[in-house]
Protein backbone atom coordinates (compact mmCIF):
# COMPACT_ATOMS: atom_id res chain seq x y z
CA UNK A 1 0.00 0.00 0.00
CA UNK A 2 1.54 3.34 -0.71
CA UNK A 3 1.01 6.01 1.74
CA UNK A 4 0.24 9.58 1.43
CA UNK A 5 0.36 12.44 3.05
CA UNK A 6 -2.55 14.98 2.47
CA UNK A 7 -4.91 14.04 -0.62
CA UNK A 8 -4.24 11.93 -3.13
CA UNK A 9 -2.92 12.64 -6.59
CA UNK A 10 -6.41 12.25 -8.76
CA UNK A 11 -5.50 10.99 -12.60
CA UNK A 12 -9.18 10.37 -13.59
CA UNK A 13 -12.73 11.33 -12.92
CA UNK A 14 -15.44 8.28 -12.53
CA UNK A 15 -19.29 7.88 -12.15
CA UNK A 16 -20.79 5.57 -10.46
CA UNK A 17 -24.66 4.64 -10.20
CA UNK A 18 -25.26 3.35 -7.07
CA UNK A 19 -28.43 2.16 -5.01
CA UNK A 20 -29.68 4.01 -1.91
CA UNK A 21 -28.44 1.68 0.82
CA UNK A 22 -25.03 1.66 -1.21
CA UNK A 23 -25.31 5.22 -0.64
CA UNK A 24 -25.95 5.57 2.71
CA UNK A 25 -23.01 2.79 3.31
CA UNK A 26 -20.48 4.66 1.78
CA UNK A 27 -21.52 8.02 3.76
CA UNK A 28 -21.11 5.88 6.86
CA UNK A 29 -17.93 4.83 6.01
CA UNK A 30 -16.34 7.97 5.19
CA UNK A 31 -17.72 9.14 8.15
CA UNK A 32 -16.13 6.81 10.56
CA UNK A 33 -12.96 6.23 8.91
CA UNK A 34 -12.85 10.07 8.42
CA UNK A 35 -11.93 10.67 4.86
CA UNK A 36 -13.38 11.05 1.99
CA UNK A 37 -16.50 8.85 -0.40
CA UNK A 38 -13.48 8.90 -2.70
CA UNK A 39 -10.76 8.04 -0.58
CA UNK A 40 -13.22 4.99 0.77
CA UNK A 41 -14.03 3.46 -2.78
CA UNK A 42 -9.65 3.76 -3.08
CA UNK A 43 -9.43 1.66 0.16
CA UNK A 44 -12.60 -0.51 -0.67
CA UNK A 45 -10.85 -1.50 -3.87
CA UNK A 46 -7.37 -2.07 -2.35
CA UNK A 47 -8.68 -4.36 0.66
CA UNK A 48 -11.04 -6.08 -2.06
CA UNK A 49 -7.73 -6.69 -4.45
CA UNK A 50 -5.39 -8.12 -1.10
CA UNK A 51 -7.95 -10.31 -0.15
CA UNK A 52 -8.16 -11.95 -4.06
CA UNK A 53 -4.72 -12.19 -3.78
CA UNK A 54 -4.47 -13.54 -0.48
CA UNK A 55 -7.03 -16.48 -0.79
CA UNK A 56 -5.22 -17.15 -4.78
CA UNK A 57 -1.55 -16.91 -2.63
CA UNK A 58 -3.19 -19.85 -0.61
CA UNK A 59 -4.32 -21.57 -3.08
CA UNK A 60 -1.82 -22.29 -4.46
CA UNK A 61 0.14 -23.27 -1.53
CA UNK A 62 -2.25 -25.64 -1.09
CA UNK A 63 -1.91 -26.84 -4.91
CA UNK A 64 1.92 -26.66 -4.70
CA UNK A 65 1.87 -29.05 -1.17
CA UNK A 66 -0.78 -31.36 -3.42
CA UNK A 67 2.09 -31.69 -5.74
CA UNK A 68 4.89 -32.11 -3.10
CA UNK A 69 3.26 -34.82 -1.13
CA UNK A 70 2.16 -36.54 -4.37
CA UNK A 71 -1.00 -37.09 -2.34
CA UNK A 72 -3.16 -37.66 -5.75
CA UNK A 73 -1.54 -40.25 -8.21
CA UNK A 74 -2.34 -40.15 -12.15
CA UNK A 75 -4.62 -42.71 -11.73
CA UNK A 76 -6.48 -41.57 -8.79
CA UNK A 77 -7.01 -38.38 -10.67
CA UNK A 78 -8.36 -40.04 -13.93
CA UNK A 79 -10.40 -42.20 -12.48
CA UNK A 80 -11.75 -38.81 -10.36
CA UNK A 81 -11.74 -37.14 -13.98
CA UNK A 82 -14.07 -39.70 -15.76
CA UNK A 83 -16.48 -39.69 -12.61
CA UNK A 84 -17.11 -36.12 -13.06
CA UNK A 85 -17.67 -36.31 -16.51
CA UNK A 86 -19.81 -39.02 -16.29
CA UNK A 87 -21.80 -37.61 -13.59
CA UNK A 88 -21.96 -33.90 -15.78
CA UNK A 89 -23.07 -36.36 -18.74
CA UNK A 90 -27.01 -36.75 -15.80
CA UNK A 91 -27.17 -32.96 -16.49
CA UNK A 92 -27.34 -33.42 -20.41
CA UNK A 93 -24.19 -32.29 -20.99
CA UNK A 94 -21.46 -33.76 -22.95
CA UNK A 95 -18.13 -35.08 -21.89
């Protein structure tokens, strides 16, 4: 996060439509963090982002331990593979 002091530099002008309880949620926000409806879409968007990245950074941990422990063997994972696709083929879908 990059830190400033006093306002920050605005590049570009946006407008948003939003609904009345959106609204009223972002004037209670600004209020109690104390900054602007601006500055509290700006951190709304950057805690959004982290936490994308944060639960992506963990999975793939989780993928990359999969793949360390070899805990799911070619086979296991075809035959896993063809189950799904058989059960997708009850929805009337093909394979």
């Amino acid at each position: 996060m990059v830190y400033r002091y006093g306002m920050a530099r605005m590049n570009r002008r946006t407008t948003f439509a939003l609904d009345e309880e959106t609204v009223q949620r972002l004037r209670k926000l600004a209020v109690l963090w104390h900054v602007s409806q601006a500055e509290v879409v700006r951190k709304s968007i950057e805690m959004a982002d982290g936490k994308i990245k944060s639960e992506t950074d963990e999975k793939l941990n989780r993928l990359k331990g999969y793949h360390k422990r070899e805990s799911m063997r070619i086979e296991a994972s075809n035959t896993y593979l063809d189950e799904v696709a058989e059960n997708r083929s009850d929805w009337g879908r093909d394979k």
